[in-house]
PDB file of N, CA and C in Angstrom:
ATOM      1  N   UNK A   1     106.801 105.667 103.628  1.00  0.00           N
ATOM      2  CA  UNK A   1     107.186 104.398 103.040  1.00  0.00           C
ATOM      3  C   UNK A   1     105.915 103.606 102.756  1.00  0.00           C
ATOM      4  N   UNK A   2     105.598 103.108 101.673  1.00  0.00           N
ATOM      5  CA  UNK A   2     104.888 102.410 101.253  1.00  0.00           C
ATOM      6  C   UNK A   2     104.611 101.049 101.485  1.00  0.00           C
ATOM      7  N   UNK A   3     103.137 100.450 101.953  1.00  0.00           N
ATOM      8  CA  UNK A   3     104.169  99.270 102.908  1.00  0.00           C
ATOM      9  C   UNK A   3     103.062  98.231 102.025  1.00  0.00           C
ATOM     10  N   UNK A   4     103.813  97.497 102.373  1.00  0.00           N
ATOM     11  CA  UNK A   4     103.500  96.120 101.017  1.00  0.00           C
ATOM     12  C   UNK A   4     103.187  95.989  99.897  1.00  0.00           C
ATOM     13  N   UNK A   5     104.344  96.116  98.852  1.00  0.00           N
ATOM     14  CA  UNK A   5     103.750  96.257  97.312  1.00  0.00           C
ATOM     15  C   UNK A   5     104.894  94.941  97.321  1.00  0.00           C
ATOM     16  N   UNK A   6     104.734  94.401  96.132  1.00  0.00           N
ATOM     17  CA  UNK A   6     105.346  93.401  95.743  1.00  0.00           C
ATOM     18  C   UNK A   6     106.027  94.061  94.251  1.00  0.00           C
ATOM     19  N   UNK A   7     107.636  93.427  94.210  1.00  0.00           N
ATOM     20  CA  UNK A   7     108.351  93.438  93.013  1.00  0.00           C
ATOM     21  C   UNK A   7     107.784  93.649  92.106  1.00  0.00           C
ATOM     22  N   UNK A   8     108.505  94.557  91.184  1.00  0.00           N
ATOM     23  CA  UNK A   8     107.948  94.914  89.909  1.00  0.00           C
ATOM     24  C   UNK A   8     109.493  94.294  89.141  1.00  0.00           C
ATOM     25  N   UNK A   9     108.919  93.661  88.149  1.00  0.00           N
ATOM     26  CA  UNK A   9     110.281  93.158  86.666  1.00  0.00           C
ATOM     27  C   UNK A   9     110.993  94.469  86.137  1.00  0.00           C
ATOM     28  N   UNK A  10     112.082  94.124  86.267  1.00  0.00           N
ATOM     29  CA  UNK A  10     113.169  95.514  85.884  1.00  0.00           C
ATOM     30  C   UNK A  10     112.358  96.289  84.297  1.00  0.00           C
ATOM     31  N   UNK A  11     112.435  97.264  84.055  1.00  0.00           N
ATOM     32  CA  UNK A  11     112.408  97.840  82.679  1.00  0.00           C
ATOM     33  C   UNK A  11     113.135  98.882  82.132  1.00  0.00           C
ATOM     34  N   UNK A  12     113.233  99.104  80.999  1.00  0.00           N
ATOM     35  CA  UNK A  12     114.127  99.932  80.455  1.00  0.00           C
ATOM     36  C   UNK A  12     112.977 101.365  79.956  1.00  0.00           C
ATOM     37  N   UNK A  13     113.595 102.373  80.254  1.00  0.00           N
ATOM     38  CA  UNK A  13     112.565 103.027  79.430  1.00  0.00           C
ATOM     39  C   UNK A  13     113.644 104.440  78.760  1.00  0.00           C
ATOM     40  N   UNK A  14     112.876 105.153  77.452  1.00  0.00           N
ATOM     41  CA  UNK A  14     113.852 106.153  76.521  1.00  0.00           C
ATOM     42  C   UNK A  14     113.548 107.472  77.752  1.00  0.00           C
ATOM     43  N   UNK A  15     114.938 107.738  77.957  1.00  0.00           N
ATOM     44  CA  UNK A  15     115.238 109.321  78.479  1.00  0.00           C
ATOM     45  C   UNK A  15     115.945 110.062  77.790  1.00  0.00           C
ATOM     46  N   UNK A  16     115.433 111.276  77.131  1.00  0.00           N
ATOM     47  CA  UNK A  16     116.589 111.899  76.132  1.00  0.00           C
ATOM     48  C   UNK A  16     117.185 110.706  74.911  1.00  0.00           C
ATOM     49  N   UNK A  17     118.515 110.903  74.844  1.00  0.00           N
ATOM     50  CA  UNK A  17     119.004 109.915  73.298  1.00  0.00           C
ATOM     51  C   UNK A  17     119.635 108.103  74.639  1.00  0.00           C
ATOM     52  N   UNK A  18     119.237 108.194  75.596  1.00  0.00           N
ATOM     53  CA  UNK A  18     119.118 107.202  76.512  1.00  0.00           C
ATOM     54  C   UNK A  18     118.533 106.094  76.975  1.00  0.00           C
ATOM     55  N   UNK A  19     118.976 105.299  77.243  1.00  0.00           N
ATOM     56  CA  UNK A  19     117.960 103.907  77.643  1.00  0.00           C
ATOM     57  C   UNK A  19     118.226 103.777  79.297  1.00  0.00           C
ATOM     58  N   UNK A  20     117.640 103.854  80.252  1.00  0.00           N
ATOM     59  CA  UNK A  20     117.772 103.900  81.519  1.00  0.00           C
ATOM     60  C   UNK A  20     116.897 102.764  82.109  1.00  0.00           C
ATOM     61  N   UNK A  21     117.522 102.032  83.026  1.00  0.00           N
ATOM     62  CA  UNK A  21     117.150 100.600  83.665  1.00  0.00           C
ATOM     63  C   UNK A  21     116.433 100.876  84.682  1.00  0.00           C
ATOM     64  N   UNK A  22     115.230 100.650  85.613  1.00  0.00           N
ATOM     65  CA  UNK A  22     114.868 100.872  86.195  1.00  0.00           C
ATOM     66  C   UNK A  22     114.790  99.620  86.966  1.00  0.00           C
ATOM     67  N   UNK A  23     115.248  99.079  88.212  1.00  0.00           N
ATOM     68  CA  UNK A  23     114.988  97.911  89.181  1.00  0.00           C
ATOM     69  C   UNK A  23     114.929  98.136  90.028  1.00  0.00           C
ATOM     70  N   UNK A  24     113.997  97.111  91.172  1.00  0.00           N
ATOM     71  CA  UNK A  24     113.760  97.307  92.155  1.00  0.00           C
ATOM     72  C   UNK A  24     114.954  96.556  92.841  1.00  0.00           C
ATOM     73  N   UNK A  25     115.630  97.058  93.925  1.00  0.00           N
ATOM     74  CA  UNK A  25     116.508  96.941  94.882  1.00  0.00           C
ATOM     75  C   UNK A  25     116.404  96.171  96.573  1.00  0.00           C
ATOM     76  N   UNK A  26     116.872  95.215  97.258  1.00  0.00           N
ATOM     77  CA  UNK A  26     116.529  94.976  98.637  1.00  0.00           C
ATOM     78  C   UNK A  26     117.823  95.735  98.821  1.00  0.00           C
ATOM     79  N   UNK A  27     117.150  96.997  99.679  1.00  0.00           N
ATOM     80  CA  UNK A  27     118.301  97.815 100.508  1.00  0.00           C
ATOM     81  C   UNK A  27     118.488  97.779 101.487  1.00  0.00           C
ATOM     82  N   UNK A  28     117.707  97.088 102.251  1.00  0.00           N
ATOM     83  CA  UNK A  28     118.326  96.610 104.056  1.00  0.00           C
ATOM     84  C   UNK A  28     116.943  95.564 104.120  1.00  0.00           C
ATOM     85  N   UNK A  29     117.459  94.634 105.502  1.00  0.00           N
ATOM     86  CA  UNK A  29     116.528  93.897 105.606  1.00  0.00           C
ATOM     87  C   UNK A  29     116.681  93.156 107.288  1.00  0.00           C
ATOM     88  N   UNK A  30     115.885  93.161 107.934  1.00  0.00           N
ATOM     89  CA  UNK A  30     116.003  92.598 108.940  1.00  0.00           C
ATOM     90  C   UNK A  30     114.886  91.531 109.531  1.00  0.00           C
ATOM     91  N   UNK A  31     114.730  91.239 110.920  1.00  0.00           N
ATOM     92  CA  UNK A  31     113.714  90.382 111.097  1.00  0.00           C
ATOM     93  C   UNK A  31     113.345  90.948 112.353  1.00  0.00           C
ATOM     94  N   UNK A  32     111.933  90.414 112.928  1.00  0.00           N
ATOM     95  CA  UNK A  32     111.298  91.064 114.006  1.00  0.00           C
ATOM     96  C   UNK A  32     110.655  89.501 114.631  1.00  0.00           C
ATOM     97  N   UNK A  33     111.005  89.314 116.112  1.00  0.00           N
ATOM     98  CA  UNK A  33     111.124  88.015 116.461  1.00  0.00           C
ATOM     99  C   UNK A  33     109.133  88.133 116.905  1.00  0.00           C
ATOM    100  N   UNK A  34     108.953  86.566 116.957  1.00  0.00           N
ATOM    101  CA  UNK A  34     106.895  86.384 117.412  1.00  0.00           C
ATOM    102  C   UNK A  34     106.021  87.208 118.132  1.00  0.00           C
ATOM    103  N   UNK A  35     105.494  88.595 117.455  1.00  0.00           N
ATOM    104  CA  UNK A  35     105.274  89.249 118.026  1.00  0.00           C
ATOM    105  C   UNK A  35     103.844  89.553 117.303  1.00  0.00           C
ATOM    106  N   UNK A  36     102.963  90.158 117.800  1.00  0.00           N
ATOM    107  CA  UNK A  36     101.266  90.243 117.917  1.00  0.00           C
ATOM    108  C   UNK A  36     101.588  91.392 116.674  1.00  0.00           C
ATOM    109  N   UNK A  37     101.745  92.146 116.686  1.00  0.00           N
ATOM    110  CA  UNK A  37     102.000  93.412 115.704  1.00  0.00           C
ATOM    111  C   UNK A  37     102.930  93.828 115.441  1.00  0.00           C
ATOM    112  N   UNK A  38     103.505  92.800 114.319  1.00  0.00           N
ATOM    113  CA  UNK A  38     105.264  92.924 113.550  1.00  0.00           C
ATOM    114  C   UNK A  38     105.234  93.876 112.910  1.00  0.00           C
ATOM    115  N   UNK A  39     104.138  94.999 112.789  1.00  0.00           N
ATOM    116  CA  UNK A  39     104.572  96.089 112.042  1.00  0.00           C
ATOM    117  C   UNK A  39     104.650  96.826 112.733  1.00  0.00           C
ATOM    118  N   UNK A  40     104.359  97.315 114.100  1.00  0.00           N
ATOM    119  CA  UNK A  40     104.740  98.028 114.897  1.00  0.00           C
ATOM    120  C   UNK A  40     106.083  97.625 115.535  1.00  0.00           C
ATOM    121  N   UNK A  41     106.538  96.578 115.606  1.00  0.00           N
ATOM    122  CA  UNK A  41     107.888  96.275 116.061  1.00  0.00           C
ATOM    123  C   UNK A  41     109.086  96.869 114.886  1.00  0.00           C
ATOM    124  N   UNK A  42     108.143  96.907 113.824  1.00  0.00           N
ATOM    125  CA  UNK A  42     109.510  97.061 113.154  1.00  0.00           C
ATOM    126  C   UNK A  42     109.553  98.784 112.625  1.00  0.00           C
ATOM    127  N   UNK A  43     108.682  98.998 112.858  1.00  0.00           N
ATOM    128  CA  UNK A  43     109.127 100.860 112.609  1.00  0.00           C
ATOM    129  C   UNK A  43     110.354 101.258 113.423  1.00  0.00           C
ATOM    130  N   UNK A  44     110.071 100.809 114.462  1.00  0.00           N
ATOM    131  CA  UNK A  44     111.735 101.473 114.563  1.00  0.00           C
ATOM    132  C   UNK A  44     113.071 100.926 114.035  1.00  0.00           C
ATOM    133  N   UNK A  45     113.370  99.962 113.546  1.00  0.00           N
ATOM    134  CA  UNK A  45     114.890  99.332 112.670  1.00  0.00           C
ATOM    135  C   UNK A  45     114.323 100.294 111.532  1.00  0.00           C
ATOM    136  N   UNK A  46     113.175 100.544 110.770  1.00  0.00           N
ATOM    137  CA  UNK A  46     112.631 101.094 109.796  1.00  0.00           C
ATOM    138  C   UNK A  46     113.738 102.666 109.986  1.00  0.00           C
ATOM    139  N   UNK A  47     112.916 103.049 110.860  1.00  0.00           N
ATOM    140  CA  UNK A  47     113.438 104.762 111.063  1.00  0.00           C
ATOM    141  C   UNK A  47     114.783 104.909 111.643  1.00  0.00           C
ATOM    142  N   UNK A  48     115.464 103.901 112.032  1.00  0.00           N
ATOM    143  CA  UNK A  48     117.055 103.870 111.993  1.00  0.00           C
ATOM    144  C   UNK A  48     117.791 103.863 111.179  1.00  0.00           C
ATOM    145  N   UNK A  49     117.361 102.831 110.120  1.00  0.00           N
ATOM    146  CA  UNK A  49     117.514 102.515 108.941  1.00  0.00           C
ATOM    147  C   UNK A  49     117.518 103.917 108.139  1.00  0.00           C
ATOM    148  N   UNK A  50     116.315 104.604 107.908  1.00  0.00           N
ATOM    149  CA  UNK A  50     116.040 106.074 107.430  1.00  0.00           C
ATOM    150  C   UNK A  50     117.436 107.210 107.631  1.00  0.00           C
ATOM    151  N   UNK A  51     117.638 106.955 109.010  1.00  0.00           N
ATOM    152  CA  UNK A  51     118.431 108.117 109.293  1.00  0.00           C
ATOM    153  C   UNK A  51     119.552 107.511 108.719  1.00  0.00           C
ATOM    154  N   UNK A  52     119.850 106.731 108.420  1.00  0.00           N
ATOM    155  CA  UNK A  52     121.792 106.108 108.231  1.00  0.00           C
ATOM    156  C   UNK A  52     122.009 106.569 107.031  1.00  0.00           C
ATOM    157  N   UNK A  53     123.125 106.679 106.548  1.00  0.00           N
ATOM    158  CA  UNK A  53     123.657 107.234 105.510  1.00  0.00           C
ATOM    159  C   UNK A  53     122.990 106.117 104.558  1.00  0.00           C
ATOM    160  N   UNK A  54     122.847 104.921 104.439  1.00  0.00           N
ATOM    161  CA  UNK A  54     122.500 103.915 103.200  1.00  0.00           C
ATOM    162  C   UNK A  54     121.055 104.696 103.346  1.00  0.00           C
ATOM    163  N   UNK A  55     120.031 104.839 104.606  1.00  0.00           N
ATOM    164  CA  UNK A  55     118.717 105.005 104.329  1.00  0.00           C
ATOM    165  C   UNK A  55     118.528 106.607 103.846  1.00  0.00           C
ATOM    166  N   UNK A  56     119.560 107.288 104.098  1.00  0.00           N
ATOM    167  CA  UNK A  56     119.150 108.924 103.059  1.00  0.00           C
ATOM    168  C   UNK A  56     119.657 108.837 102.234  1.00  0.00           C
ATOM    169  N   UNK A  57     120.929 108.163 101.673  1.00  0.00           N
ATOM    170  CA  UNK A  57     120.838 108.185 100.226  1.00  0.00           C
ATOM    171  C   UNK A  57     119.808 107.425  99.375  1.00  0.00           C
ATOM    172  N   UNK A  58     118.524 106.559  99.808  1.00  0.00           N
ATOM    173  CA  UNK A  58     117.628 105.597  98.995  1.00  0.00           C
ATOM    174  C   UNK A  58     116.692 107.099  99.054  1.00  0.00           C
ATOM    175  N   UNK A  59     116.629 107.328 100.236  1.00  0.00           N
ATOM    176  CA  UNK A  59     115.273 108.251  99.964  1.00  0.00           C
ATOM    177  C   UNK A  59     115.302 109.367  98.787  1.00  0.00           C
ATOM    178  N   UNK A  60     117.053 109.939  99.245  1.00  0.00           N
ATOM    179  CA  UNK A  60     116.706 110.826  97.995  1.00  0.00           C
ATOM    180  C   UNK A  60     117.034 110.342  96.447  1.00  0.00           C
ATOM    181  N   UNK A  61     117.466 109.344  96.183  1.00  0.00           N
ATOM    182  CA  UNK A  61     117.868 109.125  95.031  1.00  0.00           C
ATOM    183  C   UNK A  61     116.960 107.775  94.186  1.00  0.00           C
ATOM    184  N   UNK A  62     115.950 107.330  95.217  1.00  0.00           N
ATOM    185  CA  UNK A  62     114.872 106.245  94.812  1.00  0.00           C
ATOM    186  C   UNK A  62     113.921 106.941  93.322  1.00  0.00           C
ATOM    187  N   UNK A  63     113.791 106.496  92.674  1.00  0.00           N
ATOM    188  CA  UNK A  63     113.089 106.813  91.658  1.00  0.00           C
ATOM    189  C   UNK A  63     111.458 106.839  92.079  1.00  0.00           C
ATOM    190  N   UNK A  64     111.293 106.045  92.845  1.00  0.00           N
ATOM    191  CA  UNK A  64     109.931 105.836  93.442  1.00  0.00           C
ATOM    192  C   UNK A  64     109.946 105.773  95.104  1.00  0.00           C
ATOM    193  N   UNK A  65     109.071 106.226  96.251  1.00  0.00           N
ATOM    194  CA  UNK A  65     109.246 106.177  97.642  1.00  0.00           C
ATOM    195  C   UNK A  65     109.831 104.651  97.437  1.00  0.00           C
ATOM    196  N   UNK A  66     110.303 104.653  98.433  1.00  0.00           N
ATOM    197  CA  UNK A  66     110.648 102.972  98.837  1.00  0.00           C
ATOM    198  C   UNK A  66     109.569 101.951  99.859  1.00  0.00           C
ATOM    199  N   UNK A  67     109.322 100.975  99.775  1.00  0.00           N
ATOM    200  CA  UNK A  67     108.423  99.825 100.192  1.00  0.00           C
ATOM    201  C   UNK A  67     109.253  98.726 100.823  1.00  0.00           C
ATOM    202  N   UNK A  68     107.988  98.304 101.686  1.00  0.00           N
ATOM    203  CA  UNK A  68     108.955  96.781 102.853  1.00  0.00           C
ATOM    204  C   UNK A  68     108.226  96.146 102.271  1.00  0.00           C
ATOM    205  N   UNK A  69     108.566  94.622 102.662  1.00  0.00           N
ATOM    206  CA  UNK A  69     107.818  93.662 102.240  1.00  0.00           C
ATOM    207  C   UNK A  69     107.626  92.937 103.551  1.00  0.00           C
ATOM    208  N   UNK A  70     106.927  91.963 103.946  1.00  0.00           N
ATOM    209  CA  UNK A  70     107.129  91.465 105.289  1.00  0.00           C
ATOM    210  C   UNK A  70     106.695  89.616 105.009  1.00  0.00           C
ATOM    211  N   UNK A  71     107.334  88.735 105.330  1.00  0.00           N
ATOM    212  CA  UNK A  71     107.092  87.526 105.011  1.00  0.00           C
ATOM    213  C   UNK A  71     107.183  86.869 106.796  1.00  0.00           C
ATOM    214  N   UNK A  72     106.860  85.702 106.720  1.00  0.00           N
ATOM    215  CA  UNK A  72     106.909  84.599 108.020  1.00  0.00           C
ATOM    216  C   UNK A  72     108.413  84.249 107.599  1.00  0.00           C
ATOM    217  N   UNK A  73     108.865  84.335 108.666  1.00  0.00           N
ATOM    218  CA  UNK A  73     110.153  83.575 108.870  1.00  0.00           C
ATOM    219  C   UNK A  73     110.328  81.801 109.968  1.00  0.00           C
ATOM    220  N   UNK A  74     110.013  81.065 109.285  1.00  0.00           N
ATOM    221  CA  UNK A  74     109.281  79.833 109.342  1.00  0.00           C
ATOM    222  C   UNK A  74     110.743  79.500 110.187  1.00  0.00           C
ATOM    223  N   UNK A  75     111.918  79.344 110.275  1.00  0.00           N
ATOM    224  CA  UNK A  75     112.926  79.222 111.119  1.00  0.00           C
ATOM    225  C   UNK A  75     113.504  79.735 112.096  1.00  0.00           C
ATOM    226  N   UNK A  76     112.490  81.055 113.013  1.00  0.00           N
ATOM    227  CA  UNK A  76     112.846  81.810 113.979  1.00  0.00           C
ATOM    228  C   UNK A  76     111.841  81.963 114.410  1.00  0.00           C
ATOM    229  N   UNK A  77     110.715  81.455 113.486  1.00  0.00           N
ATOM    230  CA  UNK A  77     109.138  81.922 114.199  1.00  0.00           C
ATOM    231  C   UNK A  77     109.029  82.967 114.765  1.00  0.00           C
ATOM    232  N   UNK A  78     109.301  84.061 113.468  1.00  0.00           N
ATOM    233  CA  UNK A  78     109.258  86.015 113.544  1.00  0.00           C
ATOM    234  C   UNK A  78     109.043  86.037 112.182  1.00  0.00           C
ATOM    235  N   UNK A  79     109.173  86.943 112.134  1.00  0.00           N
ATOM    236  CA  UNK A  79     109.173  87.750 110.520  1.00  0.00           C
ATOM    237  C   UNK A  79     110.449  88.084 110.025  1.00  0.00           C
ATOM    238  N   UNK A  80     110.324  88.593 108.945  1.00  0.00           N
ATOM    239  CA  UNK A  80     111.787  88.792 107.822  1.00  0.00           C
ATOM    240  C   UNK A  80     110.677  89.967 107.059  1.00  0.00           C
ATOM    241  N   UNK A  81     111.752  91.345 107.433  1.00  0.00           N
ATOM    242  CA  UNK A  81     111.170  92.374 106.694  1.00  0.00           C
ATOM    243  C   UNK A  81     112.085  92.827 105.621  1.00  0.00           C
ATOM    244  N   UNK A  82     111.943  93.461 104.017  1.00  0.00           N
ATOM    245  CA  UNK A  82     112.639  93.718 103.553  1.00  0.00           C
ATOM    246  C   UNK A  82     112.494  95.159 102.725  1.00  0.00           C
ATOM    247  N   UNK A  83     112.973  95.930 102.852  1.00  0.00           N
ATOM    248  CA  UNK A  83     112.875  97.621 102.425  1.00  0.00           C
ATOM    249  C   UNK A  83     114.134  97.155 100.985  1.00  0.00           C
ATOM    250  N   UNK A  84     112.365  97.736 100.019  1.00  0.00           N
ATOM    251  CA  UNK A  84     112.971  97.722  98.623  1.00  0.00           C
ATOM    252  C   UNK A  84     112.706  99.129  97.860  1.00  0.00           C
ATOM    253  N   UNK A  85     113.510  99.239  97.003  1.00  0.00           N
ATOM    254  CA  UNK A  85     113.692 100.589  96.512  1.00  0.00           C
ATOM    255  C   UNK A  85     114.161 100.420  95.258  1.00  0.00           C
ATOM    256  N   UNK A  86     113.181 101.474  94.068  1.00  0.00           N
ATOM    257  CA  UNK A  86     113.171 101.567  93.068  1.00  0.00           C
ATOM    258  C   UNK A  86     114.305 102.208  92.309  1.00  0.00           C
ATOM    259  N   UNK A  87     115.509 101.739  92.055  1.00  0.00           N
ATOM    260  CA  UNK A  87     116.664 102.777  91.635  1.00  0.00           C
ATOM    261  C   UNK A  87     116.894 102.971  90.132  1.00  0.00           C
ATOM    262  N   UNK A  88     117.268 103.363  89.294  1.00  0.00           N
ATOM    263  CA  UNK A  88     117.187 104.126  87.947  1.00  0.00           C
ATOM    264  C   UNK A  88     118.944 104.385  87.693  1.00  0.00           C
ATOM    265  N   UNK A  89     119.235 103.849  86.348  1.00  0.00           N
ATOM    266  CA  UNK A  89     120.557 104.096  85.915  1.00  0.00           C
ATOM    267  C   UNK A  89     121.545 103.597  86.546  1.00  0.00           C
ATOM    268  N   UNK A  90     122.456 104.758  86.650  1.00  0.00           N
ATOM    269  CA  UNK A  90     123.485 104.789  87.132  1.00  0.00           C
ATOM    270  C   UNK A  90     123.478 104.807  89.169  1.00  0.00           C
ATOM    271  N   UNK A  91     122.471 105.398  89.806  1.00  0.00           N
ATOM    272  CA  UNK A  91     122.261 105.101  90.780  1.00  0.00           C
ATOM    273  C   UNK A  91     122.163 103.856  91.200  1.00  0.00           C
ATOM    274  N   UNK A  92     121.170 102.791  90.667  1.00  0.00           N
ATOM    275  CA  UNK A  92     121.742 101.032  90.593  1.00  0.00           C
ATOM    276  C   UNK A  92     123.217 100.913  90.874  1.00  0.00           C
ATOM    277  N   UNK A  93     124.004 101.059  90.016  1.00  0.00           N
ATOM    278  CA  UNK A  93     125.570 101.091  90.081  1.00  0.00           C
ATOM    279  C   UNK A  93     126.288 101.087  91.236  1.00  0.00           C
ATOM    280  N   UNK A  94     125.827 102.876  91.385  1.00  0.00           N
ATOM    281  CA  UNK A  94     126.545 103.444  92.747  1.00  0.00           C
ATOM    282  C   UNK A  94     126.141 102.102  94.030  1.00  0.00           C
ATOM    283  N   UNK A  95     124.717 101.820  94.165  1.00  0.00           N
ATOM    284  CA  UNK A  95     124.156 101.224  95.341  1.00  0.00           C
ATOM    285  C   UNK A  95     124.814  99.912  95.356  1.00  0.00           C
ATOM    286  N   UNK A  96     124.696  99.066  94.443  1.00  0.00           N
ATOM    287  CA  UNK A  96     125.740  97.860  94.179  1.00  0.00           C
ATOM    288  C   UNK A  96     127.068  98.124  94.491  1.00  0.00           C
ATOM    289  N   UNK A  97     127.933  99.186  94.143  1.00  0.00           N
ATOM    290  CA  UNK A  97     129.398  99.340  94.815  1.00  0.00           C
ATOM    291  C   UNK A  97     129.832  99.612  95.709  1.00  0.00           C
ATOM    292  N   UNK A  98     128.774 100.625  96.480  1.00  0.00           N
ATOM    293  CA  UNK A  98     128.825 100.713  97.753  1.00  0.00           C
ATOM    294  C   UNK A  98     128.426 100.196  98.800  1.00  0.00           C
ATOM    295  N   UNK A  99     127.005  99.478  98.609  1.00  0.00           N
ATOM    296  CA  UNK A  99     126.089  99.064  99.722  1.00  0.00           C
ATOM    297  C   UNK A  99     126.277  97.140  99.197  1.00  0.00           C
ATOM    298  N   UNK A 100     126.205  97.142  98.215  1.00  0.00           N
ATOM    299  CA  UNK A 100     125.598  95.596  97.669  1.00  0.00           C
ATOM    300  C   UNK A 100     125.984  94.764  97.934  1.00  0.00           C
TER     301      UNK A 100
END
């Protein structure tokens, strides 16, 4: 997992006689309470996350690995992590009807 890239603006690009949407997705997201090394606290919700049915269907169907983002959470005084994922087409769809 790729760890801190920031949003990319949706785009369309030609596949075959096709126009296919490409956006980036928040597919789970949690928080990790005042801790010295919030990125080590949070690998594990990370790799729970991985194993669950929402986190193997991103892996295999992400157009690109998937990325967290990690911000201050100024009202719990922790962090707010968010695992985003690049989805394509009709996979967008599926993830919105099922997960969204």
């Amino acid at each position: 997992m790729n760890p801190q890239r920031k949003m990319t603006p949706p785009e369309w690009k030609i596949q075959g006689d096709r126009v296919v949407e490409y956006r980036d997705v928040v597919v789970h997201h949690f928080t990790v309470g005042d801790v010295e090394d919030p990125e080590l606290y949070a690998a594990i919700p990370i790799m729970k996350w991985q194993e669950s049915e929402q986190g193997q269907w991103v892996m295999q169907n992400a157009a690109e690995p998937p990325y967290y983002m990690r911000e201050v959470d100024y009202v719990s005084y922790g962090y707010r992590f968010a695992i985003v994922a690049r989805l394509a087409g009709a996979n967008i769809t599926f993830w919105e009807l099922k997960w969204g």
